[in-house]
Protein backbone atom coordinates (compact mmCIF):
# COMPACT_ATOMS: atom_id res chain seq x y z
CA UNK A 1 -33.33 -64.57 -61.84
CA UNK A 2 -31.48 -61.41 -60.99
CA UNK A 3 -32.24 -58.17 -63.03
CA UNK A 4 -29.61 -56.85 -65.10
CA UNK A 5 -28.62 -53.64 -63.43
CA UNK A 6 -28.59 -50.63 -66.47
CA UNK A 7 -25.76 -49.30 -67.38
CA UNK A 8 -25.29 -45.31 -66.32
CA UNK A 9 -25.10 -42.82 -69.23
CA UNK A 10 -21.69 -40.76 -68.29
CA UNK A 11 -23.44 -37.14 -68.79
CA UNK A 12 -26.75 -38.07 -67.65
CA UNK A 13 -28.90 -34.68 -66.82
CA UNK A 14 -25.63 -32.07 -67.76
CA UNK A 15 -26.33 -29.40 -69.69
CA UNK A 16 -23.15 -28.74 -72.31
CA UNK A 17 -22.42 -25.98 -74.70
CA UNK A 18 -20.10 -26.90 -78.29
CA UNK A 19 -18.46 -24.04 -80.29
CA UNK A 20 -17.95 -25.13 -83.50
CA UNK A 21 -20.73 -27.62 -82.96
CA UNK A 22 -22.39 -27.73 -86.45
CA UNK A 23 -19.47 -30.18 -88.53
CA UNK A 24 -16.88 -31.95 -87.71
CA UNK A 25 -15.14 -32.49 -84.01
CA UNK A 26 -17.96 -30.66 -82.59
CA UNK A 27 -20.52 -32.52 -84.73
CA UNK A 28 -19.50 -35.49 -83.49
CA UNK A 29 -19.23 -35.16 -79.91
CA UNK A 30 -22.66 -33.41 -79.74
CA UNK A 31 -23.85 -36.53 -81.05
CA UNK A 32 -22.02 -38.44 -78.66
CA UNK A 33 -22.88 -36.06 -75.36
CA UNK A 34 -26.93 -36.75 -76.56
CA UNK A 35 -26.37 -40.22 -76.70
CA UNK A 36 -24.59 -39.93 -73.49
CA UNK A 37 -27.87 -38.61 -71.51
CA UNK A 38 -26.65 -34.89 -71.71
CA UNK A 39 -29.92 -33.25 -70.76
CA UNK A 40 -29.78 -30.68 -73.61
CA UNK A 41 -26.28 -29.82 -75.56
CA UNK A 42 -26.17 -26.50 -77.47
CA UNK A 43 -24.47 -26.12 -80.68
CA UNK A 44 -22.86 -22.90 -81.20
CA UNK A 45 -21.79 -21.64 -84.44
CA UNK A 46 -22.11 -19.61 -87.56
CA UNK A 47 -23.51 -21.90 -90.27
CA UNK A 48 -27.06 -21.70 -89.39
CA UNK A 49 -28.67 -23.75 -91.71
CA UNK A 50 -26.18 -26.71 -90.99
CA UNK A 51 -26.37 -26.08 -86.99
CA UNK A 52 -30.30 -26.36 -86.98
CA UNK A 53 -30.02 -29.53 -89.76
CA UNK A 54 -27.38 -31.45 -86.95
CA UNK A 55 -29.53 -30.28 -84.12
CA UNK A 56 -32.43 -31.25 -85.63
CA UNK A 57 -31.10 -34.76 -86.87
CA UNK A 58 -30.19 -35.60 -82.42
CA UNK A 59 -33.31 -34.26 -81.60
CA UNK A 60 -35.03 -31.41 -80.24
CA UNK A 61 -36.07 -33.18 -76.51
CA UNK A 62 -31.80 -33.28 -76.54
CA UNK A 63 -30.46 -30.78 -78.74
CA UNK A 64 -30.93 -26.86 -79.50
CA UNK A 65 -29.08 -24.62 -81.75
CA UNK A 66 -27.94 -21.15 -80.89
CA UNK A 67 -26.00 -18.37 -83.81
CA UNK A 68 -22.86 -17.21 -81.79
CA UNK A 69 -19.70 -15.84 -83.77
CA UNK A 70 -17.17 -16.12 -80.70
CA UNK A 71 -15.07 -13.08 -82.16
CA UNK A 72 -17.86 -11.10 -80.34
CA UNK A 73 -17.57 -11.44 -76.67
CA UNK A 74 -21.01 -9.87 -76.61
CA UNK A 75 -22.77 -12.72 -78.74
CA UNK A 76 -20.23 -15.70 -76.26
CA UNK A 77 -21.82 -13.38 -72.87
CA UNK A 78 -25.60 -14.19 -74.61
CA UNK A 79 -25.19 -17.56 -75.40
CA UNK A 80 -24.15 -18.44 -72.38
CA UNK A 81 -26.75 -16.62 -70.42
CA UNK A 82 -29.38 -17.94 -72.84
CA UNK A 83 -28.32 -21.19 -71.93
CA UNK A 84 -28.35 -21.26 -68.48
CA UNK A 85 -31.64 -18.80 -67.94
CA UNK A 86 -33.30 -21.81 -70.56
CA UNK A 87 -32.08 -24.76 -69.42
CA UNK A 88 -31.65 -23.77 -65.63
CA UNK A 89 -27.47 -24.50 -65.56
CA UNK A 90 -24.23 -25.05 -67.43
CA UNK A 91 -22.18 -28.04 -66.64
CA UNK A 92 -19.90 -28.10 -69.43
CA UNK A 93 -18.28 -25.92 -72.28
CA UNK A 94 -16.44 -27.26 -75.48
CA UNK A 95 -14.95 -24.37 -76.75
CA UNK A 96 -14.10 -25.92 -80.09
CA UNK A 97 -14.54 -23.29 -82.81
CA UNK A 98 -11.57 -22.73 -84.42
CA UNK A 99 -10.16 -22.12 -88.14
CA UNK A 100 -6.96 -22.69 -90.05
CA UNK A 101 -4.91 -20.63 -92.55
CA UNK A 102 -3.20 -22.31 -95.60
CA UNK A 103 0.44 -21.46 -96.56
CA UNK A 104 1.15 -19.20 -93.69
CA UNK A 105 4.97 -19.49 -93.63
CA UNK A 106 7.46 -17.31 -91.47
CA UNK A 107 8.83 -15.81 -94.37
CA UNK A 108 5.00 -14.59 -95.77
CA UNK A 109 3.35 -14.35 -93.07
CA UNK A 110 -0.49 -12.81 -93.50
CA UNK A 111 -1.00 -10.28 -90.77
CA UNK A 112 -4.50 -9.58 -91.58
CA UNK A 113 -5.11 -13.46 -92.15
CA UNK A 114 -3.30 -13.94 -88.40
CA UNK A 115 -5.44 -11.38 -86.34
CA UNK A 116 -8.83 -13.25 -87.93
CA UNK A 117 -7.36 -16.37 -86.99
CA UNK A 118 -6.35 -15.41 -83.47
CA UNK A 119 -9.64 -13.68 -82.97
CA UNK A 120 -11.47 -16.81 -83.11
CA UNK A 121 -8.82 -19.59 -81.99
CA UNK A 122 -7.44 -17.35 -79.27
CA UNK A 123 -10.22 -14.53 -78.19
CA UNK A 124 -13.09 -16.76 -78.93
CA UNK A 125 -11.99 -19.61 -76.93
CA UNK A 126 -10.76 -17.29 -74.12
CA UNK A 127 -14.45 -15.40 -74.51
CA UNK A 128 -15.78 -19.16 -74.26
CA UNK A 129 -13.91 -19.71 -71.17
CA UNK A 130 -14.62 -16.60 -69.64
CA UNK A 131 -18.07 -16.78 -69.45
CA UNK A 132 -18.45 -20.43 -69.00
CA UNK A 133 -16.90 -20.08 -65.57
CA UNK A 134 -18.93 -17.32 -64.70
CA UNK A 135 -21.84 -18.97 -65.07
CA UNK A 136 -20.96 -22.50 -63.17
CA UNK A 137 -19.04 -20.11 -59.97
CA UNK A 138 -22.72 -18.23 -59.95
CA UNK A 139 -24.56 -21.33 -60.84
CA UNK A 140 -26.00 -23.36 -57.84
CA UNK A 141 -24.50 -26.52 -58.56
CA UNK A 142 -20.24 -26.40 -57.51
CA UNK A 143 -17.98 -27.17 -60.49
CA UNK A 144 -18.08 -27.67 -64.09
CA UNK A 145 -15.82 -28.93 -66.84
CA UNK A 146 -14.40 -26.39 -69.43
CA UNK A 147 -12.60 -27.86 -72.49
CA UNK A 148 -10.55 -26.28 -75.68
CA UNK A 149 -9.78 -27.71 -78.93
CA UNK A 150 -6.08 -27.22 -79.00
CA UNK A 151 -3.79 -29.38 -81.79
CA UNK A 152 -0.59 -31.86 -81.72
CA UNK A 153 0.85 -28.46 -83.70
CA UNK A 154 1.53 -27.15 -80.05
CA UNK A 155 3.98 -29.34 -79.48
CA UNK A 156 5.98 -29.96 -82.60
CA UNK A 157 4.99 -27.00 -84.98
CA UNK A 158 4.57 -26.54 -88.89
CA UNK A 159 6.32 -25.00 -91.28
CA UNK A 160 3.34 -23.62 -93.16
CA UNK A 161 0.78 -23.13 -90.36
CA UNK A 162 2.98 -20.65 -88.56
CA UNK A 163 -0.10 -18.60 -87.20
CA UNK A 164 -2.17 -21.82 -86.41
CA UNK A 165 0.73 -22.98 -84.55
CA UNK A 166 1.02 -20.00 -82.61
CA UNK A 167 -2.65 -20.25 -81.93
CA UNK A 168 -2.52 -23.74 -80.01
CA UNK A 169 -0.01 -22.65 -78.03
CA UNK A 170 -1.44 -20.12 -76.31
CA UNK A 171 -5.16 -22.26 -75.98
CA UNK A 172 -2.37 -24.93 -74.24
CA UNK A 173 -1.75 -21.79 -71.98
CA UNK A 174 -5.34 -20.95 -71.47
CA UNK A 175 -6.05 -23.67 -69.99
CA UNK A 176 -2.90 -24.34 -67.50
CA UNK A 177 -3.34 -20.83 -66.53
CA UNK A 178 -7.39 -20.79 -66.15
CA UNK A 179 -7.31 -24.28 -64.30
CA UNK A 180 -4.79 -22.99 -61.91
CA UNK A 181 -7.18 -20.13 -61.16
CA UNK A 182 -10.76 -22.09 -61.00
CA UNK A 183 -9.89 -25.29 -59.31
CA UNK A 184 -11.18 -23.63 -55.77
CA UNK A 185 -14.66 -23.19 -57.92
CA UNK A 186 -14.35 -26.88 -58.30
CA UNK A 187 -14.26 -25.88 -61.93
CA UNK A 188 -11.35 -28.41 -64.43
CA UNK A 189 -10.26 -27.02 -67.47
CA UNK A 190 -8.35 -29.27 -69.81
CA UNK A 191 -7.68 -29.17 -73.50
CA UNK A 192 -7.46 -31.82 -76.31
CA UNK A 193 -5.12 -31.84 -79.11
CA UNK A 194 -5.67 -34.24 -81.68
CA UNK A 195 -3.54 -34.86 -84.86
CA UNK A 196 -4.91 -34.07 -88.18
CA UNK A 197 -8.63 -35.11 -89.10
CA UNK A 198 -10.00 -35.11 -92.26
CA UNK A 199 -12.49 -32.76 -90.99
CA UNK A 200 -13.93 -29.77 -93.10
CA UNK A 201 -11.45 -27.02 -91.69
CA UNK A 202 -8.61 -29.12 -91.98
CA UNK A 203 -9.46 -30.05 -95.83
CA UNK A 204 -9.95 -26.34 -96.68
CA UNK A 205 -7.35 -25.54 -94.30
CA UNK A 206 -4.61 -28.12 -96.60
CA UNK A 207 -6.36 -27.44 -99.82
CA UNK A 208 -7.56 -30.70 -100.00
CA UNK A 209 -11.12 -31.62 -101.45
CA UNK A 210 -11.15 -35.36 -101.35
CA UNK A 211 -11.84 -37.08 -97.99
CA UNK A 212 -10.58 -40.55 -98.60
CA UNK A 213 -7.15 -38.92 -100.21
CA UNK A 214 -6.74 -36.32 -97.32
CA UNK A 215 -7.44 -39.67 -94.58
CA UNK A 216 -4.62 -41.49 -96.18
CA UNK A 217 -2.23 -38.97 -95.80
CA UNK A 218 -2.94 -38.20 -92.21
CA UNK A 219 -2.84 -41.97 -91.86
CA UNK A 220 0.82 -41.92 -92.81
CA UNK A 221 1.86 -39.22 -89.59
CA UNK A 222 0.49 -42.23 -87.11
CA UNK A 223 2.10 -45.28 -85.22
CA UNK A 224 -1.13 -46.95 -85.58
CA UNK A 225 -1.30 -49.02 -88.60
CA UNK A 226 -4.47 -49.47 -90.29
CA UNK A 227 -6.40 -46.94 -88.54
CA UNK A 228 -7.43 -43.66 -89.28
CA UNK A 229 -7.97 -40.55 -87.11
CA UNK A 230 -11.67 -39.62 -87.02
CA UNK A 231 -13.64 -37.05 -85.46
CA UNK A 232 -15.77 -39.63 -83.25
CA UNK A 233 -12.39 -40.95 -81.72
CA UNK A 234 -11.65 -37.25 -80.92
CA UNK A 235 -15.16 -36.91 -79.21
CA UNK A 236 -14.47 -39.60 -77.14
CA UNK A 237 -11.65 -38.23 -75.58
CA UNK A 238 -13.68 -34.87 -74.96
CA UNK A 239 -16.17 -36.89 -73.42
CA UNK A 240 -13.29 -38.10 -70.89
CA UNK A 241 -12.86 -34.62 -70.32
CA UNK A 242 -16.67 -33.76 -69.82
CA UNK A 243 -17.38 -36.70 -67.29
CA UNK A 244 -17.08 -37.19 -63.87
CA UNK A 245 -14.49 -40.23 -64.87
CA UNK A 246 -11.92 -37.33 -65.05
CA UNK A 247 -13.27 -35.56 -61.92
CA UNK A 248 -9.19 -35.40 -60.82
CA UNK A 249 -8.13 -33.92 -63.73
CA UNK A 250 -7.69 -30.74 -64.98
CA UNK A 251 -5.12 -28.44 -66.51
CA UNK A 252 -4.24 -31.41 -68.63
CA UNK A 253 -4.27 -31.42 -72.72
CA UNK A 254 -5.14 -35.01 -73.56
CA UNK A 255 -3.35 -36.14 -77.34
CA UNK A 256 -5.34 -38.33 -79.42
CA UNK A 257 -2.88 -38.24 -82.24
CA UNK A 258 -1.87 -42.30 -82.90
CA UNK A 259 1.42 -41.54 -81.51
CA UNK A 260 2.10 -39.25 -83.89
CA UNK A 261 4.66 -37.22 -81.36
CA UNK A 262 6.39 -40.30 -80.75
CA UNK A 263 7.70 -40.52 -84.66
């Protein structure tokens, strides 16, 4: 009788940092990466108490938790160094950590409600990306995989997330731009851009409360019937991103969105 041959985890022995890692997207694809062999995946954020709970619910021998507000390139710089002096490398970097402003129309636009906003989706994720790719060109294994949370907003815009919009667009430019300069590392960077998710930014960002009422109006914006976007089906396309099944790709900002840009 022949042996069944065991199946390959997709990240086995990487080493991955997630911004934003302590609810939602990043929740779930920190899960995911651990259950995907990832030697150890960091969770970066700013809710403490929630970051150690999720880090402490996939397990220490997999999981660690690290306080880093990316609006401070100096607390993104440590993180990263922590990382790789603890855990010996970086492999890959899910700059997720983002944030979302209700009601920000043209007409009243927030300035002072923009510049936080672009501090984290913009700076932070270009302070993520930064010093990510620092670490794997100095690092003594070639390459890496960097990814950003962009949105379907980048593409076909909002008429009351005028500053989120704005936001995406240039992450969408991050990335063509940064890949274009790292590919002789060996280094991808790609992007993801999901449609909405009835995560917690995107509830406080519509003024919603209810989960089950804020899934069945996202539902409505897809093609596919029945179905709902979640933040595991998100995580799997980040995990796409992260493995060596996309080894060819990079530069590329993968929709998971239901075919909501086809409608």
């Amino acid at each position: 009788m022949t042996e069944a041959i065991p199946m390959s985890k997709k990240l086995e022995g990487k080493v991955a940092i997630i911004t934003g890692g302590a609810s939602g997207i990043g929740e779930a694809t920190a899960r995911l990466f651990a259950n995907e062999g990832a030697r150890m995946v960091v969770i970066a954020d700013i809710q403490d108490e929630l970051g150690q709970s999720v880090s402490s619910s996939i397990g220490a021998d997999c999981c660690s938790y690290m306080h880093c507000d990316v609006t401070d390139e100096n607390q993104v710089k440590s993180m990263v160094e922590s990382t790789v002096q603890i855990y010996g490398t970086l492999d890959i970097m899910f700059s997720n950590a983002g944030i979302i402003n209700a009601n920000q129309t043209i007409l009243n636009l927030d300035f002072a409600k923009m510049d936080r906003l672009f501090a984290i989706n913009v700076r932070g994720m270009a302070a993520c990306v930064k010093y990510a790719a620092r670490a794997m060109v100095e690092g003594s294994v070639k390459g890496g995989s960097i990814i950003c949370t962009a949105s379907v907003g980048a593409k076909k815009g909002s008429p009351v997330l005028q500053d989120y919009v704005m936001s995406k667009h240039a992450v969408l430019g991050l990335i063509k731009s940064a890949s274009c300069e790292l590919g002789k590392y060996g280094i991808r960077v790609n992007s993801v851009s999901p449609s909405a998710v009835a995560t917690p930014l995107l509830l406080e960002g519509f003024g919603l409360t209810n989960i089950k009422t804020a899934e069945d109006q996202f539902a409505s914006t897809t093609n596919l019937t029945e179905m709902v976007l979640k933040a595991n089906h998100v995580a799997d396309g980040v995990l796409y991103l992260a493995s060596d099944q996309s080894s060819f790709v990079s530069g590329h900002d993968l929709v998971v969105d239901g075919g909501y840009l086809c409608k």
